[in-house]
N, C-alpha and C. Protein backbone atom coordinates (compact mmCIF):
# COMPACT_ATOMS: atom_id res chain seq x y z
N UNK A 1 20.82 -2.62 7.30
CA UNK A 1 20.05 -3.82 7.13
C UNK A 1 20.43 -4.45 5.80
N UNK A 2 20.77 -5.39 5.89
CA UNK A 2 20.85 -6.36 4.26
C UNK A 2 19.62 -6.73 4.11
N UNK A 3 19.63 -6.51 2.49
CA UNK A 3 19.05 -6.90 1.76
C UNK A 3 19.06 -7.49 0.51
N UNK A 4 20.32 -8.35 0.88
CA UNK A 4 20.16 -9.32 -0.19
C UNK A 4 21.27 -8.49 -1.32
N UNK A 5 20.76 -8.43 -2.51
CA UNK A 5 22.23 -7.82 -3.67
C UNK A 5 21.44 -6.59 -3.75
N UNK A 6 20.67 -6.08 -2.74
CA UNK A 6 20.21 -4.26 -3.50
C UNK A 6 21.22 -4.00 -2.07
N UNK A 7 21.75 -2.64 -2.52
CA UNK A 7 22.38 -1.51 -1.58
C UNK A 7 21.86 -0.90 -0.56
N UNK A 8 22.58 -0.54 0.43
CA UNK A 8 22.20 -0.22 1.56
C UNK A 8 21.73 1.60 1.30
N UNK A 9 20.28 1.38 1.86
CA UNK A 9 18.98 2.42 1.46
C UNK A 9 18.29 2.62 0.18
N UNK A 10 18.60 1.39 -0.27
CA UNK A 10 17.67 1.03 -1.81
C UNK A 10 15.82 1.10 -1.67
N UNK A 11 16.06 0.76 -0.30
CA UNK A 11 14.42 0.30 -0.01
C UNK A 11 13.92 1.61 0.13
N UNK A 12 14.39 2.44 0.93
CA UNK A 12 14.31 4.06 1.65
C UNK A 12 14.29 4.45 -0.23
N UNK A 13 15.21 4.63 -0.77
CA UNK A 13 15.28 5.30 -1.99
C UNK A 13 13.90 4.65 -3.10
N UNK A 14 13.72 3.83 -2.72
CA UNK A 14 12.17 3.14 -3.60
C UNK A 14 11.05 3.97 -3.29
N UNK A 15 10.93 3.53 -1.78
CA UNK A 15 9.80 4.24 -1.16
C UNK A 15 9.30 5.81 -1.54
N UNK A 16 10.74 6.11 -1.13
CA UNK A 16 10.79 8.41 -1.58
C UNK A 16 10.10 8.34 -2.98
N UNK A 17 10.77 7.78 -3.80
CA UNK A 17 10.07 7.53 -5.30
C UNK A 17 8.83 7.24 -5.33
N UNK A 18 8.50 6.58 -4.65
CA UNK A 18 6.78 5.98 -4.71
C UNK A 18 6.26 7.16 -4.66
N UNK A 19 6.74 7.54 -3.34
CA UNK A 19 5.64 8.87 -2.52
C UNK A 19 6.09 10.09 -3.56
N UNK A 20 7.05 10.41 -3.84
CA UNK A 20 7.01 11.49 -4.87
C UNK A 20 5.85 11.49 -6.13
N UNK A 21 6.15 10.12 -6.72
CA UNK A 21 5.29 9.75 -8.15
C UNK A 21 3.74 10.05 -7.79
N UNK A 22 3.35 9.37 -6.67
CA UNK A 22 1.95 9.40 -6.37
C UNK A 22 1.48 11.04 -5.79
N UNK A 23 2.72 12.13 -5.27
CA UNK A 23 2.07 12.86 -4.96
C UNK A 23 1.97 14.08 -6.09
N UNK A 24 2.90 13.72 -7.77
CA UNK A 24 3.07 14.31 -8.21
C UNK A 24 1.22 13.63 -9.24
N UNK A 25 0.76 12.80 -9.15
CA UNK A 25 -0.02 11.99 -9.58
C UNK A 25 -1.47 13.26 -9.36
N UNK A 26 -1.60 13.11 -8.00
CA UNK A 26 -2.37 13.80 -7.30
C UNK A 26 -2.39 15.09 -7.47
N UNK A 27 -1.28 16.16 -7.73
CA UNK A 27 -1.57 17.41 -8.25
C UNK A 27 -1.61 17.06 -9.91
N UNK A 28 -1.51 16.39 -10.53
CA UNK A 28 -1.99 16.27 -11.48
C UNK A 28 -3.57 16.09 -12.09
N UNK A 29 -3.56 15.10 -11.02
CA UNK A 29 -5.02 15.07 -11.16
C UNK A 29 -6.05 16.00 -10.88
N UNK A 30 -5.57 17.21 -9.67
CA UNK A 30 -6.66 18.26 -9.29
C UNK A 30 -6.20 19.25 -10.24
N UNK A 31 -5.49 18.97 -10.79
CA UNK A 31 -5.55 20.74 -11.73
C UNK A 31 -6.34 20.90 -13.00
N UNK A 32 -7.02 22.12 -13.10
CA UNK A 32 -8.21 21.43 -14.22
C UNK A 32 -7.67 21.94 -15.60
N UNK A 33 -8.78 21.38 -16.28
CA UNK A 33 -8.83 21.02 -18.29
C UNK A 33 -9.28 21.79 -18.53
N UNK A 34 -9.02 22.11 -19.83
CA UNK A 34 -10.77 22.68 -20.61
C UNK A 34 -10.18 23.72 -20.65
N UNK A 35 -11.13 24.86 -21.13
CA UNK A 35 -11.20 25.96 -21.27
C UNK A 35 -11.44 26.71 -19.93
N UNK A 36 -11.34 27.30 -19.56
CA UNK A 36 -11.55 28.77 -18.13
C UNK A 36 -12.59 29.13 -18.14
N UNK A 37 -13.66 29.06 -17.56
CA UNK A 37 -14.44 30.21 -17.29
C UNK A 37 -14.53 31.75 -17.24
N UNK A 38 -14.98 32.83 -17.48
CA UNK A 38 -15.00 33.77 -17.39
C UNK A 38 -15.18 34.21 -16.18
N UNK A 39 -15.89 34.07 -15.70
CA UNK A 39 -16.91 33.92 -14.38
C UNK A 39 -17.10 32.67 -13.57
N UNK A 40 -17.05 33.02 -11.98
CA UNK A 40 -16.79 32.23 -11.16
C UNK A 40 -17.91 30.83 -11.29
N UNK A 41 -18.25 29.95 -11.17
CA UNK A 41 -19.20 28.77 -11.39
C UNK A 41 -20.27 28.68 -10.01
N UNK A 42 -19.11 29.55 -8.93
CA UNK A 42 -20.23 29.66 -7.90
C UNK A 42 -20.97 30.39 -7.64
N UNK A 43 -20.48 31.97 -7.09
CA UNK A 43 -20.40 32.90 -6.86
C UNK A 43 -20.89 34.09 -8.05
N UNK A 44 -20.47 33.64 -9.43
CA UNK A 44 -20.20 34.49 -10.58
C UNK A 44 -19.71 35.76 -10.81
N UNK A 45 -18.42 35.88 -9.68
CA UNK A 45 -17.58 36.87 -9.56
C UNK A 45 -16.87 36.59 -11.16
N UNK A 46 -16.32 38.24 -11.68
CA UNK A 46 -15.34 37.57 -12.48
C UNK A 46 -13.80 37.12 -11.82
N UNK A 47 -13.58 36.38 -12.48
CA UNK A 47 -12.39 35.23 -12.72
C UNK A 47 -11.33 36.53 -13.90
N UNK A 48 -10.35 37.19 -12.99
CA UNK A 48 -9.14 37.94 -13.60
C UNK A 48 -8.42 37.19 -14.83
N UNK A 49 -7.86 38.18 -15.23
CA UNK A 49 -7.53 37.24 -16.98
C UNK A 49 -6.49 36.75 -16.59
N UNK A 50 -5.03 36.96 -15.45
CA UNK A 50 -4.09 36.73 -15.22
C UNK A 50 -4.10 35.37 -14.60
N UNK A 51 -5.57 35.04 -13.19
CA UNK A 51 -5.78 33.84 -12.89
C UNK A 51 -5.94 32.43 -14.27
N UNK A 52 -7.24 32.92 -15.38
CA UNK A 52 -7.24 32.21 -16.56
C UNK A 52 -5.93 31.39 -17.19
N UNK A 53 -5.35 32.70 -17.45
CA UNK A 53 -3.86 32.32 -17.81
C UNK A 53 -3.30 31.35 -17.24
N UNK A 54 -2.94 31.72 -16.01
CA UNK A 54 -1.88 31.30 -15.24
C UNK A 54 -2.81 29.57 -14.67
N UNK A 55 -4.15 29.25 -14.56
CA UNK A 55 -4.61 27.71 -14.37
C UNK A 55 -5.23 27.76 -15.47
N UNK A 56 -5.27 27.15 -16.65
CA UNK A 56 -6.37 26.55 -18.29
C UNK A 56 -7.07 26.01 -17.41
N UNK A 57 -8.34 26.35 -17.63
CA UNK A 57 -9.41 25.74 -17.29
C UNK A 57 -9.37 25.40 -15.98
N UNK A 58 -9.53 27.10 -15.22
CA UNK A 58 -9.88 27.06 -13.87
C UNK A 58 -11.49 27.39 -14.33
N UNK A 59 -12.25 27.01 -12.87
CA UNK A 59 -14.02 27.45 -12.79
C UNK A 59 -14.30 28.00 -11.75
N UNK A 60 -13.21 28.44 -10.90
CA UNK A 60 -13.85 28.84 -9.53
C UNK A 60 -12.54 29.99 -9.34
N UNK A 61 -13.37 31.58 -8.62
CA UNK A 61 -12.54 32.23 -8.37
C UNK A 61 -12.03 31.90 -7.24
N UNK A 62 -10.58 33.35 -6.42
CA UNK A 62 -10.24 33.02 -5.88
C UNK A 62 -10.50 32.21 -4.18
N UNK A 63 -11.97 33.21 -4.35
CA UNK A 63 -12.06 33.04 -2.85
C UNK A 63 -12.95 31.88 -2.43
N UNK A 64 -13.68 31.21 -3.81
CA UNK A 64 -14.01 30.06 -3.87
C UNK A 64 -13.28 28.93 -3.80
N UNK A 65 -12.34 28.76 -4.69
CA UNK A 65 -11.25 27.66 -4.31
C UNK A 65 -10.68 27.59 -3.13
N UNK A 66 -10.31 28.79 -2.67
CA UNK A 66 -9.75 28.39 -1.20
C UNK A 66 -10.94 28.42 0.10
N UNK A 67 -11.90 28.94 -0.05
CA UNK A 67 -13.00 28.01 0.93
C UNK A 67 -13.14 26.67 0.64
N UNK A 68 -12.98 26.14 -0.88
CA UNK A 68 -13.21 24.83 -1.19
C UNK A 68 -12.20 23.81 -0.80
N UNK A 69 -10.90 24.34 -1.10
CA UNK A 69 -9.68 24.01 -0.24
C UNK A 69 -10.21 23.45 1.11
N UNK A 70 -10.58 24.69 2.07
CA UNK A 70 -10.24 24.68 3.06
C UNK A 70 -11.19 23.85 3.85
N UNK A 71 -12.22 23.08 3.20
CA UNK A 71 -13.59 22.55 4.01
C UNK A 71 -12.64 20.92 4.06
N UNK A 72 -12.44 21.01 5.44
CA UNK A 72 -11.82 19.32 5.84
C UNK A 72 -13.18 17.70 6.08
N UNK A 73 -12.68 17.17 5.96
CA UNK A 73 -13.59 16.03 5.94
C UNK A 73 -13.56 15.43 7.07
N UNK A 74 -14.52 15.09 7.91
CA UNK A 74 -14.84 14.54 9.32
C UNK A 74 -13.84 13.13 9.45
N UNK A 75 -12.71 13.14 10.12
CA UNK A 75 -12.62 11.85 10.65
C UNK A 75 -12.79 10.94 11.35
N UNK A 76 -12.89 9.77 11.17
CA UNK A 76 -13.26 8.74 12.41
C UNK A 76 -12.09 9.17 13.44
N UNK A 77 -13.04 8.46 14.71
CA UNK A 77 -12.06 8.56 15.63
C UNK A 77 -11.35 7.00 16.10
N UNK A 78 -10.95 6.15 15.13
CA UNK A 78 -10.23 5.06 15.63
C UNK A 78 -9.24 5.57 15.40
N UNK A 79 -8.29 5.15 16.61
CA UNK A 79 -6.66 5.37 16.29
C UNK A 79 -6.21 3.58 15.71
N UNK A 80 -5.92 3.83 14.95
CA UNK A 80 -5.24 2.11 14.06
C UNK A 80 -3.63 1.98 15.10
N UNK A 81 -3.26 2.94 16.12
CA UNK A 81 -2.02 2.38 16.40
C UNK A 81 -2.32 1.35 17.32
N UNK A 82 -3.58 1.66 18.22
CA UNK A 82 -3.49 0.78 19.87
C UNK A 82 -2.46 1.28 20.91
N UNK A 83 -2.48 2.05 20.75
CA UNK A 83 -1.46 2.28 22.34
C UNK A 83 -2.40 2.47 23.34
N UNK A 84 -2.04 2.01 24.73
CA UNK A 84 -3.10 2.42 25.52
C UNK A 84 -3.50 3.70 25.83
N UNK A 85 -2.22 4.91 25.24
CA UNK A 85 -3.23 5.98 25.90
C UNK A 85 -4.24 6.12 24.78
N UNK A 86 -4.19 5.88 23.52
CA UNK A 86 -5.32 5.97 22.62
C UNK A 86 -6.98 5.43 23.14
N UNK A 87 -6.56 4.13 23.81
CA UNK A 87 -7.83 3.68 24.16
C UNK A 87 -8.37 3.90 25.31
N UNK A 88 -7.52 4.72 25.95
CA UNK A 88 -8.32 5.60 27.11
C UNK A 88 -9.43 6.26 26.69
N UNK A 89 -9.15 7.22 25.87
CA UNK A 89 -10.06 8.28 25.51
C UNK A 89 -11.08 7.97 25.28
């Protein structure tokens, strides 16, 4: 596809960049600050010194974060494509 004076897969090569930046954005943003807890914030299991270490300023042990992980959020059920078999259902 032309596009004018950018190179062919300039647009493709923008895009990858976008989505990289924003997803490197996003683990940035969930990893936590601060100081560590000793003890879990939920549960008040202790929190291993090696976990401390290895996340600064984690608050939740292991088996808390990954239930917390793992709780998904209800989606609507519109499909935004429209195909008809979507609007069968």
């Amino acid at each position: 596809m032309a596009g004018g004076w950018a190179r062919d897969g300039a647009v493709s090569e923008q895009i990858e960049a976008s989505i990289e930046d924003e997803l490197a954005r996003m683990k940035a943003a969930k990893r936590p600050v601060g100081e560590s807890l000793t003890h879990c914030a939920e549960c008040e299991e202790e929190i291993p010194q090696a976990r401390r270490e290895a996340l600064p300023g984690v608050k939740l042990c292991i088996d808390c974060s990954q239930e917390r992980d793992g709780v998904q959020q209800a989606r609507g059920g519109i499909n935004r494509r429209g195909s008809k078999d979507s609007q069968l259902k």
